[in-house]
Protein backbone atom coordinates (compact mmCIF):
# COMPACT_ATOMS: atom_id res chain seq x y z
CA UNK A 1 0.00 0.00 0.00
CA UNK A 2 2.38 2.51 1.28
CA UNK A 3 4.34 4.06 -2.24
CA UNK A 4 6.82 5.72 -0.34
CA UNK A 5 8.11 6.03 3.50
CA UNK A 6 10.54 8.81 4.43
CA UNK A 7 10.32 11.53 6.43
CA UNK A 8 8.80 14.34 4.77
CA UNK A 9 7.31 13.01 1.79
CA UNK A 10 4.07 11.99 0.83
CA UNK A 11 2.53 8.31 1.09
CA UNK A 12 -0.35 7.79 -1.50
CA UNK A 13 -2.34 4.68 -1.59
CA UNK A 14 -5.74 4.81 -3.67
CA UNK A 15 -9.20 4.27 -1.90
CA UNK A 16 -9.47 0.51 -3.93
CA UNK A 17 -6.07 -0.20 -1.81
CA UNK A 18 -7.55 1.35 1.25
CA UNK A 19 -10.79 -0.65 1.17
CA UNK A 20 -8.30 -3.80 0.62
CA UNK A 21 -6.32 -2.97 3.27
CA UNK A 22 -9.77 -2.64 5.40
CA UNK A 23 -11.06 -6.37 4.55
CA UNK A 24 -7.41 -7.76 5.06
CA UNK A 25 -7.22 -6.19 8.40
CA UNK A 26 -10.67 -8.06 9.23
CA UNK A 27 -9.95 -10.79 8.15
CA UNK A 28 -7.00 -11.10 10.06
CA UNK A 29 -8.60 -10.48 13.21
CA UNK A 30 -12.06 -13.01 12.38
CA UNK A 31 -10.52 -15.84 13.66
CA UNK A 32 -9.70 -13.85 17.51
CA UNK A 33 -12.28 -10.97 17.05
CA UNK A 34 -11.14 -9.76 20.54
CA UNK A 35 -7.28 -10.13 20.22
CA UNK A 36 -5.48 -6.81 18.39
CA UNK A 37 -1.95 -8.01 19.01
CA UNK A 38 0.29 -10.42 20.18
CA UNK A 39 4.16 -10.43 21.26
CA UNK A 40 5.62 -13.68 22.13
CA UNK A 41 9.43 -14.38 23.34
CA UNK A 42 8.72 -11.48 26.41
CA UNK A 43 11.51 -11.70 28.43
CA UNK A 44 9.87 -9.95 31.30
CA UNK A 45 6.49 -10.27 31.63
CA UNK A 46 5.90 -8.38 34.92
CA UNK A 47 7.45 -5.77 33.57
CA UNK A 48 6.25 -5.35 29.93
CA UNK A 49 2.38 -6.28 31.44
CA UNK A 50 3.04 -3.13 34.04
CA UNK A 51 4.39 -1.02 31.24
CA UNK A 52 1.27 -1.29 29.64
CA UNK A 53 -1.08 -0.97 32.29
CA UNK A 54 0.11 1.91 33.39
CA UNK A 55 0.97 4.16 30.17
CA UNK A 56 -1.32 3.02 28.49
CA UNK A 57 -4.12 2.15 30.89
CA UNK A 58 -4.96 -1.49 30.10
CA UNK A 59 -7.03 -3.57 32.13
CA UNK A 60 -5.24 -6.94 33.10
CA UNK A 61 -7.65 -9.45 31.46
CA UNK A 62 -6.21 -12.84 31.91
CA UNK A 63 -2.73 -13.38 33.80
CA UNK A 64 -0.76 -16.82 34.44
CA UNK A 65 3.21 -17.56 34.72
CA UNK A 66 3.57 -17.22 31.03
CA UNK A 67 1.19 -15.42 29.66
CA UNK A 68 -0.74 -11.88 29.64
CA UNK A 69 -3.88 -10.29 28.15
CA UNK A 70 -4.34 -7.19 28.42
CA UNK A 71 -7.18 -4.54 26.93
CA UNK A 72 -9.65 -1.74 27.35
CA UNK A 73 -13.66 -2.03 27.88
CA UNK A 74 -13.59 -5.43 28.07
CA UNK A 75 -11.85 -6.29 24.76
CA UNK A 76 -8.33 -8.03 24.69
CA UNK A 77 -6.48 -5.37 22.54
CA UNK A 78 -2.71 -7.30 23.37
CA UNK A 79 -1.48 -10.62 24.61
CA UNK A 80 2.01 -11.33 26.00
CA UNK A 81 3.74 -14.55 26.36
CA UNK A 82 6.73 -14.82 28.20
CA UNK A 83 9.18 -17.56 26.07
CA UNK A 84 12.90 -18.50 26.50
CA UNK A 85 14.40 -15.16 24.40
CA UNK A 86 18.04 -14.26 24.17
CA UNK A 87 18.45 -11.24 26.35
CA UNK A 88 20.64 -9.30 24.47
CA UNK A 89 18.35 -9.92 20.86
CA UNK A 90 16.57 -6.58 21.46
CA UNK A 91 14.80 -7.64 18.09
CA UNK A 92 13.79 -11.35 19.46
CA UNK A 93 9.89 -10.89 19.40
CA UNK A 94 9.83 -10.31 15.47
CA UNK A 95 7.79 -7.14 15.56
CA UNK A 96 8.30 -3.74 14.22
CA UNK A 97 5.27 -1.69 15.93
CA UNK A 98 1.95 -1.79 17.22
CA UNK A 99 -0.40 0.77 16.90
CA UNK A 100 -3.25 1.73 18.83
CA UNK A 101 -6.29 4.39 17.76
CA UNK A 102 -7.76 6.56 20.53
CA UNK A 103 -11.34 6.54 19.65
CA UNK A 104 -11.23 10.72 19.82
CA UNK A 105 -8.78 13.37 19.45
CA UNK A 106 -9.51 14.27 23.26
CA UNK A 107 -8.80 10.72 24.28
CA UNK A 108 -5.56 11.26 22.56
CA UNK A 109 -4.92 14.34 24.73
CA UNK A 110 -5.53 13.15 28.21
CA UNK A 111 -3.28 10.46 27.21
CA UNK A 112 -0.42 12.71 26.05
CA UNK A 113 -1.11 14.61 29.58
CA UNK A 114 -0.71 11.19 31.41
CA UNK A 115 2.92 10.20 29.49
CA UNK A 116 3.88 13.56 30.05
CA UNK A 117 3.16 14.19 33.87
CA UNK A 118 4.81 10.27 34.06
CA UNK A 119 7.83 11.66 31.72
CA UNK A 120 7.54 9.00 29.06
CA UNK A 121 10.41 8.56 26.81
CA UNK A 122 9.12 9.43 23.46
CA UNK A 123 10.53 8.21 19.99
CA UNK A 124 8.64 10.50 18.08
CA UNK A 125 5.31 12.26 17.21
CA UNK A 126 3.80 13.22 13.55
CA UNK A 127 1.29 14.73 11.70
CA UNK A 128 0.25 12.35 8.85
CA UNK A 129 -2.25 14.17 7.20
CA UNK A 130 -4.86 11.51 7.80
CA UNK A 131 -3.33 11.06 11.53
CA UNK A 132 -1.57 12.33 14.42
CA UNK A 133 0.58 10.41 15.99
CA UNK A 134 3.20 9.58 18.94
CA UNK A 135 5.67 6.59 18.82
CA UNK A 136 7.45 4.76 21.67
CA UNK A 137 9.51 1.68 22.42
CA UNK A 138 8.34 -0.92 25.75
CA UNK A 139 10.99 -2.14 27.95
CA UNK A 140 11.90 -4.53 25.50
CA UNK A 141 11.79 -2.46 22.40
CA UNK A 142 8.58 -2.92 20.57
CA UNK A 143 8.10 -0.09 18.85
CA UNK A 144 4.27 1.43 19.96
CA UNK A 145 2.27 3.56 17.69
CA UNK A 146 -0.36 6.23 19.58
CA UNK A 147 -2.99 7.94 17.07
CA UNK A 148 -5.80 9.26 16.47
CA UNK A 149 -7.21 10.22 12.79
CA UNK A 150 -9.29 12.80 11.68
CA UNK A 151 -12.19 12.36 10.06
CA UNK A 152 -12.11 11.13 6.60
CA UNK A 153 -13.85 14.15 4.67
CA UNK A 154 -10.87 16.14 6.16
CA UNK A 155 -8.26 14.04 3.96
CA UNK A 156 -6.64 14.89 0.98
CA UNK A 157 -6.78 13.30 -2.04
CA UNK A 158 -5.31 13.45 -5.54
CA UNK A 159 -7.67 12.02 -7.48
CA UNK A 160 -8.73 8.78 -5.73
CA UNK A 161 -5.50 8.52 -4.02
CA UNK A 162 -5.36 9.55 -0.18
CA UNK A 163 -2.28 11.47 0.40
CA UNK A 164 -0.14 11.02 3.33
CA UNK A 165 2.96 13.30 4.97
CA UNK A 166 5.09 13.23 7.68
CA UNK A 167 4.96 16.44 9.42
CA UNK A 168 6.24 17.79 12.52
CA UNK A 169 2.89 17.09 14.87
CA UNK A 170 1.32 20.53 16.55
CA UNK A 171 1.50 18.75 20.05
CA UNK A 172 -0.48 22.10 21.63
CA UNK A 173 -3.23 21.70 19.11
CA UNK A 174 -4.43 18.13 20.07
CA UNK A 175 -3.67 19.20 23.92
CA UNK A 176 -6.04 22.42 23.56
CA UNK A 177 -8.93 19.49 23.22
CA UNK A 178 -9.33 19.39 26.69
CA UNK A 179 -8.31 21.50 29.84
CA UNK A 180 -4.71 20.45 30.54
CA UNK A 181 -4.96 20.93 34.33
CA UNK A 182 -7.64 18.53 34.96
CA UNK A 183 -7.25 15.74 32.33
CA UNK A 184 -7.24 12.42 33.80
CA UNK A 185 -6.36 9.14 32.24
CA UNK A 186 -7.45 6.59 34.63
CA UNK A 187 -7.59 3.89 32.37
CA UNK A 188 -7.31 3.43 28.03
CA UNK A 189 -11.29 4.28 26.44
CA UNK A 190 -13.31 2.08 25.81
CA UNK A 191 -13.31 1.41 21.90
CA UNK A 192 -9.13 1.76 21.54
């Protein structure tokens, strides 16, 4: 789908590619309707399963010796399995990111109140055009996409072809969604 990825230029995929994309994506999921994601070879499963609970605020679903699930209003969004993984293979699980949609833009700021008041280490943050975005690693290095898009008639398209940037992200923009001083993210929305 994606024509080109580099910082600065423009992705374009057509809406025929986006609607494919769509049923692929469901498809994927039909088997485990409830289950987003999954990371196997965790090294440290207390720790990764706490990472995510708290900056993220996922609700501990299911937990035993080996394995994790983890979500948000009652649907398993991620599942971690703890497996013999070298400890220096920083790259062992085989993943390059998950991402995870906030339902609203305002969702999106509370939670970029909460990593900020619990100073987060941040890889990055962009403005795609179609999304905005933060990116961050877990304690084992999965890379972690945060996003929320805007609505659809507010995309840009060259003929049917959505186009897609990567732009420095207007952080204060998103954050003037809500009052700053009182945002609280107790726990990830519902629908994430």
């Amino acid at each position: 789908l994606l024509r080109q990825h580099k910082p600065g230029k423009v992705i374009i995929f057509s809406r025929d590619e986006q609607k494919q994309y769509e049923m692929r994506e469901k498809a994927i999921f039909r088997d485990a309707p409830n289950l987003r994601f999954f990371i196997g070879d965790v090294r440290d499963l207390d720790r990764m399963a706490d990472f995510y609970r708290t900056l993220l605020g996922f609700e501990v679903h299911e937990r035993t010796p080996r394995i994790a699930r983890l979500g948000a209003g009652g649907v398993t969004l991620l599942e971690l399995e703890q497996r013999a993984a070298k400890p220096d293979d920083p790259a062992a699980a085989g993943l390059y990111h998950t991402a995870f949609l906030m339902p609203t833009r305002p969702d999106h700021a509370r939670w970029i109140m909460h990593i900020a008041r619990s100073q987060a280490p941040i890889s990055g943050a962009s403005d795609h055009g179609v999304s905005e975005a933060f990116y961050l690693d877990d304690p084992e290095g999965n890379g972690i996409e945060v996003y929320n898009d805007r609505p659809r008639e507010r995309w840009q398209y060259d003929g049917d072809m959505i186009l897609m940037q990567t732009k420095p992200l207007d952080i204060q923009a998103i954050v003037r969604e809500i009052d700053p001083a009182n945002a609280a993210y107790p726990a990830a929305p519902g629908g994430l």
